[in-house]
N, C-alpha and C. Protein backbone atom coordinates (compact mmCIF):
# COMPACT_ATOMS: atom_id res chain seq x y z
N UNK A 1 10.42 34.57 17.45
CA UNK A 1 10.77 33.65 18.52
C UNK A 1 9.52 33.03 19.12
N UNK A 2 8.49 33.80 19.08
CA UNK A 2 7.21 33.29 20.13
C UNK A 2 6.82 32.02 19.16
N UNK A 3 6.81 32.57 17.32
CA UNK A 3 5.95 31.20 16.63
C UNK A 3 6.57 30.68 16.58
N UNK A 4 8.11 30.35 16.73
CA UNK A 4 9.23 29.37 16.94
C UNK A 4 8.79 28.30 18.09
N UNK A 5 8.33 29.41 19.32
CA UNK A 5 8.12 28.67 20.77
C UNK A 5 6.50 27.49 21.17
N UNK A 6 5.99 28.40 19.96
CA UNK A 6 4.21 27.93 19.19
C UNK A 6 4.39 26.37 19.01
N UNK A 7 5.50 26.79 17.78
CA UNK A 7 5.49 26.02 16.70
C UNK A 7 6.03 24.16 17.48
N UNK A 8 6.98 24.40 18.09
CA UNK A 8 7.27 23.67 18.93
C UNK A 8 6.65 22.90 19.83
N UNK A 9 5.43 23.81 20.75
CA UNK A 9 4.79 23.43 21.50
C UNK A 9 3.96 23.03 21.08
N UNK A 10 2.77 23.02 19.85
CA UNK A 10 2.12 22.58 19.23
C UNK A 10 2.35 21.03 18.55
N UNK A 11 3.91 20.92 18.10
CA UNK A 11 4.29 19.60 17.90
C UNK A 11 4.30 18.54 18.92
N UNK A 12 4.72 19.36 20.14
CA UNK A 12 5.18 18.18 20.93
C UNK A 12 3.43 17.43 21.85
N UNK A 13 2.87 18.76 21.39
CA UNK A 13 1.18 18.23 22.24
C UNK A 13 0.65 17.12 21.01
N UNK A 14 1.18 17.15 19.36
CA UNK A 14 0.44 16.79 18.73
C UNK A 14 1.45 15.36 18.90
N UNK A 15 2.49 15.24 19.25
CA UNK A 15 3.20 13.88 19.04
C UNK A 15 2.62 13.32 20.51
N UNK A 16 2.00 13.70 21.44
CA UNK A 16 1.44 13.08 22.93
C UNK A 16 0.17 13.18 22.83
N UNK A 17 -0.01 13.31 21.72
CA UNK A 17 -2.04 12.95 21.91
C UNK A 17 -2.52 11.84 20.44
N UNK A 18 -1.01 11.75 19.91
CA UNK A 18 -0.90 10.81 19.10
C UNK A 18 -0.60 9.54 19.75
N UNK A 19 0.18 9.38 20.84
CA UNK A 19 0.51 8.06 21.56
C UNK A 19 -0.45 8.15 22.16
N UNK A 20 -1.25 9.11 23.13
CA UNK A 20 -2.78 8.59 23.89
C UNK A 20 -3.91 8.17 22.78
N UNK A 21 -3.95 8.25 21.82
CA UNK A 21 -5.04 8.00 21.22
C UNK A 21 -4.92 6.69 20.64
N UNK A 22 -3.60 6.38 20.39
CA UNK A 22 -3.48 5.07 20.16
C UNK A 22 -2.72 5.11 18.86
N UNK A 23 -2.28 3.54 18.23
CA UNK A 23 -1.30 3.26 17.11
C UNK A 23 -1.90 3.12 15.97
N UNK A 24 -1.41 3.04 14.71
CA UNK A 24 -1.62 3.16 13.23
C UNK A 24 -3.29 2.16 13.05
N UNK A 25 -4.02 2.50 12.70
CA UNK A 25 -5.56 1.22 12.71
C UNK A 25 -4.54 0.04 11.94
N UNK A 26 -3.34 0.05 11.13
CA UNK A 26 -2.31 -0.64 10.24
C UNK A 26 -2.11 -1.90 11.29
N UNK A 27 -1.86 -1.56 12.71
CA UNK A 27 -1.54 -2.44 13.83
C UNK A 27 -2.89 -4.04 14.22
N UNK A 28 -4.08 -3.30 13.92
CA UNK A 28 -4.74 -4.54 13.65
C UNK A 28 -4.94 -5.48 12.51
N UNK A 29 -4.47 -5.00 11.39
CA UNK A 29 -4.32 -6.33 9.95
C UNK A 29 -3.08 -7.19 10.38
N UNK A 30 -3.63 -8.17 9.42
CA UNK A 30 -3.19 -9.47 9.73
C UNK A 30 -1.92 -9.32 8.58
N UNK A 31 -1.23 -10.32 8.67
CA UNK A 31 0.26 -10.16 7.66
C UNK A 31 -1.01 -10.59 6.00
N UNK A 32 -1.77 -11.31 5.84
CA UNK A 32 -2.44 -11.52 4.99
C UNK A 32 -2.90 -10.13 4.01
N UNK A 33 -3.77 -9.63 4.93
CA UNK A 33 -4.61 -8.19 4.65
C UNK A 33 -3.42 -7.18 4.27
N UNK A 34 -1.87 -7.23 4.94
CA UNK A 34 -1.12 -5.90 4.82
C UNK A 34 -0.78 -6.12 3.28
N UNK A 35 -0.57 -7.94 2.93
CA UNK A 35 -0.18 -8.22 2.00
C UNK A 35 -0.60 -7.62 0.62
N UNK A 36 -2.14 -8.08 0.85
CA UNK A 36 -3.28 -7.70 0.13
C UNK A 36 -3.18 -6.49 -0.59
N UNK A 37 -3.15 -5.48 0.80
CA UNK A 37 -2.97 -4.12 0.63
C UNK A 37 -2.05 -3.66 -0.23
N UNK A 38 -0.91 -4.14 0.35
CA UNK A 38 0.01 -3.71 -0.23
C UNK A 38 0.62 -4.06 -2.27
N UNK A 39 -0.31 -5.46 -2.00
CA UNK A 39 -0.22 -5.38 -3.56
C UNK A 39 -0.97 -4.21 -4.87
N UNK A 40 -2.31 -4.14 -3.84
CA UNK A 40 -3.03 -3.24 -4.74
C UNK A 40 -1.91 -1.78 -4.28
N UNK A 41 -1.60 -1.47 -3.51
CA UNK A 41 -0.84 -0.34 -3.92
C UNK A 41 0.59 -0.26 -5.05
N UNK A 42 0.82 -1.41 -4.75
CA UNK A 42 1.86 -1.54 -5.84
C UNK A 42 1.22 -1.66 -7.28
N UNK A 43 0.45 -2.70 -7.26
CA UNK A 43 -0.50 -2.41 -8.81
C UNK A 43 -0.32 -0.70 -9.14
N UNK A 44 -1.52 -0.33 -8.31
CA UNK A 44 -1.30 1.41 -8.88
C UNK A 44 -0.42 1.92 -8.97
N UNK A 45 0.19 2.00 -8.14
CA UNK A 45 1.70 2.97 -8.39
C UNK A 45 2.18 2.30 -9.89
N UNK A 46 2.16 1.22 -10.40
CA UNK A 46 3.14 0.57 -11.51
C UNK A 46 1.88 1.33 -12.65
N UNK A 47 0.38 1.22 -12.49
CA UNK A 47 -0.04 1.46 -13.80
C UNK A 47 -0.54 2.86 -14.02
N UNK A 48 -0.39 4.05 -12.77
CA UNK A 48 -0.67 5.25 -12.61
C UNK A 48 0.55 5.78 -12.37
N UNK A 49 1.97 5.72 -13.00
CA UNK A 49 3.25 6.47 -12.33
C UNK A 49 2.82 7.79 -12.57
N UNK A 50 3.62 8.38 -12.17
CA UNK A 50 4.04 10.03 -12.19
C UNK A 50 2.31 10.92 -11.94
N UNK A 51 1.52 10.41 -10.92
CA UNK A 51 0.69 10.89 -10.66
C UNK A 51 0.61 10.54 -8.84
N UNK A 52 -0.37 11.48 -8.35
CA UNK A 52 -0.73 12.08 -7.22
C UNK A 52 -0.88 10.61 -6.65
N UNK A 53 -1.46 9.96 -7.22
CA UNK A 53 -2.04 8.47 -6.48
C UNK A 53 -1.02 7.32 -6.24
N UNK A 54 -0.18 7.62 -7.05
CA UNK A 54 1.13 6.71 -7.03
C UNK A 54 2.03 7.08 -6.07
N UNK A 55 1.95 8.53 -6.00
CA UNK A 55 2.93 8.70 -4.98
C UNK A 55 2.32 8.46 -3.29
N UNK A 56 0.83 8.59 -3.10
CA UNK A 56 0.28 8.08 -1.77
C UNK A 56 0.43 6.50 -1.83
N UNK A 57 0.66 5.80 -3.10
CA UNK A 57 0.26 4.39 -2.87
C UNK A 57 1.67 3.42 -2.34
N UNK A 58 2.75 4.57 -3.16
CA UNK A 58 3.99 4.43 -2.40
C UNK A 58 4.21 4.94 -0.90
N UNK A 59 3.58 5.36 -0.15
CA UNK A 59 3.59 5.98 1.28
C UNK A 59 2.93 4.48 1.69
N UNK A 60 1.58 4.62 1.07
CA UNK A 60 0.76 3.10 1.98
C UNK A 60 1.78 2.16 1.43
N UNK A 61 2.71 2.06 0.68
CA UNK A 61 3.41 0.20 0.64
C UNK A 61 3.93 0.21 1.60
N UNK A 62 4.67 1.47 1.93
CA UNK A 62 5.83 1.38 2.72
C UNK A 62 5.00 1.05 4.71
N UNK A 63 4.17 1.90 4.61
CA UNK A 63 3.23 1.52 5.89
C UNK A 63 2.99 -0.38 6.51
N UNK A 64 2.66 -0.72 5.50
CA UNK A 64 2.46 -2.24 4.93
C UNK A 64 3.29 -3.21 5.66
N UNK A 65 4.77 -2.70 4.89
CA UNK A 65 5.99 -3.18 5.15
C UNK A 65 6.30 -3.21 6.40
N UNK A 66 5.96 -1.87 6.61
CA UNK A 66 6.00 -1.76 8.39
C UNK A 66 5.62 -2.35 9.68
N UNK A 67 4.62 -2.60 9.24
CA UNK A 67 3.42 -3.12 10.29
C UNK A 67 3.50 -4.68 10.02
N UNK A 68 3.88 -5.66 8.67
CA UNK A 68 3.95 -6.30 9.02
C UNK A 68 5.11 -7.14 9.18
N UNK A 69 4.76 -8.84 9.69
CA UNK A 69 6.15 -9.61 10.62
C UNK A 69 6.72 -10.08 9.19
N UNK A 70 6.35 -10.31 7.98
CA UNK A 70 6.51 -10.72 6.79
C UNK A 70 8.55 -10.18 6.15
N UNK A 71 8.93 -11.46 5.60
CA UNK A 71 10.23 -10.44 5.27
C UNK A 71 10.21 -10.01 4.17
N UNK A 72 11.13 -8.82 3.74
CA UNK A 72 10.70 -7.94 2.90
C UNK A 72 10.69 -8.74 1.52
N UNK A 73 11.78 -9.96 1.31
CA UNK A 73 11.72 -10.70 0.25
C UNK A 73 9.66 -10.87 -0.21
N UNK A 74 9.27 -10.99 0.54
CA UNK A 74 7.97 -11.33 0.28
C UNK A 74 7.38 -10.30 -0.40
N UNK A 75 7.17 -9.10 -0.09
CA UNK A 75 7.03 -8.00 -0.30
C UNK A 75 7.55 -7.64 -1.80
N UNK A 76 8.91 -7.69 -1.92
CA UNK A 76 9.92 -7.80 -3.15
C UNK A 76 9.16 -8.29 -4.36
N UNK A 77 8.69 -9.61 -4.26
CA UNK A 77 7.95 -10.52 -5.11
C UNK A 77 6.76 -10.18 -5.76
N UNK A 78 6.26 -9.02 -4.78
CA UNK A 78 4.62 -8.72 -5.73
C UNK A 78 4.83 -8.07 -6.94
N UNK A 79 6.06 -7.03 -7.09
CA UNK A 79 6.38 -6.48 -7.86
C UNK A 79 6.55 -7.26 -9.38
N UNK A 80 7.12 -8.40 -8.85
CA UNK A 80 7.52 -9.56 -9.99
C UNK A 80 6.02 -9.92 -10.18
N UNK A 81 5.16 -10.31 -10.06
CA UNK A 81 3.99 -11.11 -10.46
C UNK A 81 3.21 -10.32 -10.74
N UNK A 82 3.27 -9.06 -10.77
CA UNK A 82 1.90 -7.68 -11.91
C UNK A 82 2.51 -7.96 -13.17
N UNK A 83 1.36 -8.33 -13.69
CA UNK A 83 1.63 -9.02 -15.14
C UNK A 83 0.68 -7.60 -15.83
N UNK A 84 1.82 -6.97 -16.43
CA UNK A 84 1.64 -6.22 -17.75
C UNK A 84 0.45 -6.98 -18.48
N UNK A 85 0.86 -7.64 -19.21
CA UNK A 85 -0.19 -8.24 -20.35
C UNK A 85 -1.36 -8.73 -19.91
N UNK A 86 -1.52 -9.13 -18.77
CA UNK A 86 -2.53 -9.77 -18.85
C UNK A 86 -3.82 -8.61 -18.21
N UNK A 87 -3.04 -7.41 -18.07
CA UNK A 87 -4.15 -5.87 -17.85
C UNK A 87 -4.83 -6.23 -19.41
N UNK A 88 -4.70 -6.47 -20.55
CA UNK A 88 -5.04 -5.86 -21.97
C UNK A 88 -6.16 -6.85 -21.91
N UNK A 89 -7.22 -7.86 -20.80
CA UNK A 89 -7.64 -8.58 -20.78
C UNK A 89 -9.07 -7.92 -20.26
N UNK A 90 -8.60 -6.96 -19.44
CA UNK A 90 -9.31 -6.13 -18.59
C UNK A 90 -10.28 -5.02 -19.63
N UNK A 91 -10.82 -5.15 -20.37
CA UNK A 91 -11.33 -4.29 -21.36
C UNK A 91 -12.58 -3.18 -20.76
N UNK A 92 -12.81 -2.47 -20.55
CA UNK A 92 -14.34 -1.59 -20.71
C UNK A 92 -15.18 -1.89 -21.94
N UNK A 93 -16.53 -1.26 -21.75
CA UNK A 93 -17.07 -2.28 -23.00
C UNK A 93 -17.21 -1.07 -24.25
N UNK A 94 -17.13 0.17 -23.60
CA UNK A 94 -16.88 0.94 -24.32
C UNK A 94 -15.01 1.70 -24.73
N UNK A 95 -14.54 0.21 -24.61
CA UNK A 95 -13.08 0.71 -24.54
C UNK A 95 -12.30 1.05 -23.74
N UNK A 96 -10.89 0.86 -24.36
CA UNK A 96 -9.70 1.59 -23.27
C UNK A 96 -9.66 -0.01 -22.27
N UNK A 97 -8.49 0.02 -21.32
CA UNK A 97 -8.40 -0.76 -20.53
C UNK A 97 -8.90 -0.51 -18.89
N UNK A 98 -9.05 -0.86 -18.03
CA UNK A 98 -9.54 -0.69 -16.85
C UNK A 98 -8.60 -1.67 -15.83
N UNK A 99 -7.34 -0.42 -15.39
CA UNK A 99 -6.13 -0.93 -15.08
C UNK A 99 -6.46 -1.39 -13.54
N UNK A 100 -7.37 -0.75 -13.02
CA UNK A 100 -7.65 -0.55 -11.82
C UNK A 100 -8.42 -1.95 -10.86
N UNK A 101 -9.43 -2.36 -12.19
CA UNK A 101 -9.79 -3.91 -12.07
C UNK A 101 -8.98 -4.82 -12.33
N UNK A 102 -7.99 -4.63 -12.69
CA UNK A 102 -7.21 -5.16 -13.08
C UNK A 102 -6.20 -5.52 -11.41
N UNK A 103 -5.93 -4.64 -11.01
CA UNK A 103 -5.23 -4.54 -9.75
C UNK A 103 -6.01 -5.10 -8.49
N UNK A 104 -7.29 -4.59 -8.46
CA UNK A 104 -7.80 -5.40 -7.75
C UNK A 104 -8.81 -6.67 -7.63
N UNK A 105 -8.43 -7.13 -8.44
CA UNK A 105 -8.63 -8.50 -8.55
C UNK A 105 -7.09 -9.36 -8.88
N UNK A 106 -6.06 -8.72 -9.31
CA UNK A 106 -4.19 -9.33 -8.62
C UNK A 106 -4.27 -9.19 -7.11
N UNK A 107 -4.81 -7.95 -6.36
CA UNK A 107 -4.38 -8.10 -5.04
C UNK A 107 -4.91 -9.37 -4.23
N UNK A 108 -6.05 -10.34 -4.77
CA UNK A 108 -6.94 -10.79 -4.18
C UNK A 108 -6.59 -12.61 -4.87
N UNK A 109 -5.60 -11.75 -6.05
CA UNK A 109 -5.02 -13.52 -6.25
C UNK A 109 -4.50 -14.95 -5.40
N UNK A 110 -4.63 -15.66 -6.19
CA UNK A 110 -4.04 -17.00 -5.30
C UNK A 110 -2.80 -16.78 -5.51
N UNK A 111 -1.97 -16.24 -6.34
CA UNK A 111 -0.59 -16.22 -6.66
C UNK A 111 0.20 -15.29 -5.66
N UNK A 112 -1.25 -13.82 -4.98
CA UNK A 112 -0.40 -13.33 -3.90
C UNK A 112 -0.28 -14.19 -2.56
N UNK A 113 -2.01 -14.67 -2.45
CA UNK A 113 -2.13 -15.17 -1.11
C UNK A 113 -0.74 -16.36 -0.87
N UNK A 114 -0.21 -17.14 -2.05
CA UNK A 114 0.44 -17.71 -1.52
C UNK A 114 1.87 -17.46 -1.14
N UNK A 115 2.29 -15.83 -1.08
CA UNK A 115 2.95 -15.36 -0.77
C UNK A 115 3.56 -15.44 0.65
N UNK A 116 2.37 -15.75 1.43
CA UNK A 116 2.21 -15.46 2.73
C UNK A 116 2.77 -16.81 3.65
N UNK A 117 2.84 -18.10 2.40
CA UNK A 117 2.94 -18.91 2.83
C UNK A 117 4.35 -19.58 3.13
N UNK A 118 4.74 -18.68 1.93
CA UNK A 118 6.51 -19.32 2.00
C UNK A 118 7.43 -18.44 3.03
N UNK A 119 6.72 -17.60 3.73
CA UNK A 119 7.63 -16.47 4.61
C UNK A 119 7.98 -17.69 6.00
């Protein structure tokens, strides 16, 4: 009963020193930057599934979504424009592909930025 009474009291100090300290750093990006963000997390999650990083990159989309005024249709769309094929472009020089440059240089596209425009 006492670590029941702990356990409790410990939450409720940690949910009131979470509102004094202030909101998500997520609250100062711009709908642009969440965009941004949020594409490179979607990149990874699509070319790293069923790993540790995909599943945080799915936590940060959803953050993204959150924070910004953007409707989710917008959001919807990045998914559509990670172009599979055009990763096999992305070469290392000693081989293999380099999915990761690949992602971030899509997040930073003109094809996302103009995402921002049709909302």
């Amino acid at each position: 009963m006492k670590t029941l009474k702990n356990s409790v009291w410990l939450g409720c100090v940690g949910w009131f020193y979470s509102l004094l300290v202030g909101a998500s750093p997520l609250e100062n990006h711009s709908n642009e930057q969440l965009l941004t963000n949020f594409a490179l997390a979607s990149c990874i999650a699509t070319f790293y599934p069923k790993t540790e990083v995909a599943k945080d990159a799915r936590v940060a989309m959803q953050g993204y979504v959150e924070f910004s005024d953007l409707s989710i249709e917008v959001f919807a769309g990045i998914h559509e424009l990670i172009d599979r094929k055009a990763v096999e472009q992305y070469q290392a020089k000693r081989g293999g592909t380099v999915e990761l440059a690949y992602c971030i240089d899509f997040s930073h596209s003109e094809q996302v930025q103009r995402l921002t425009t049709y909302d």
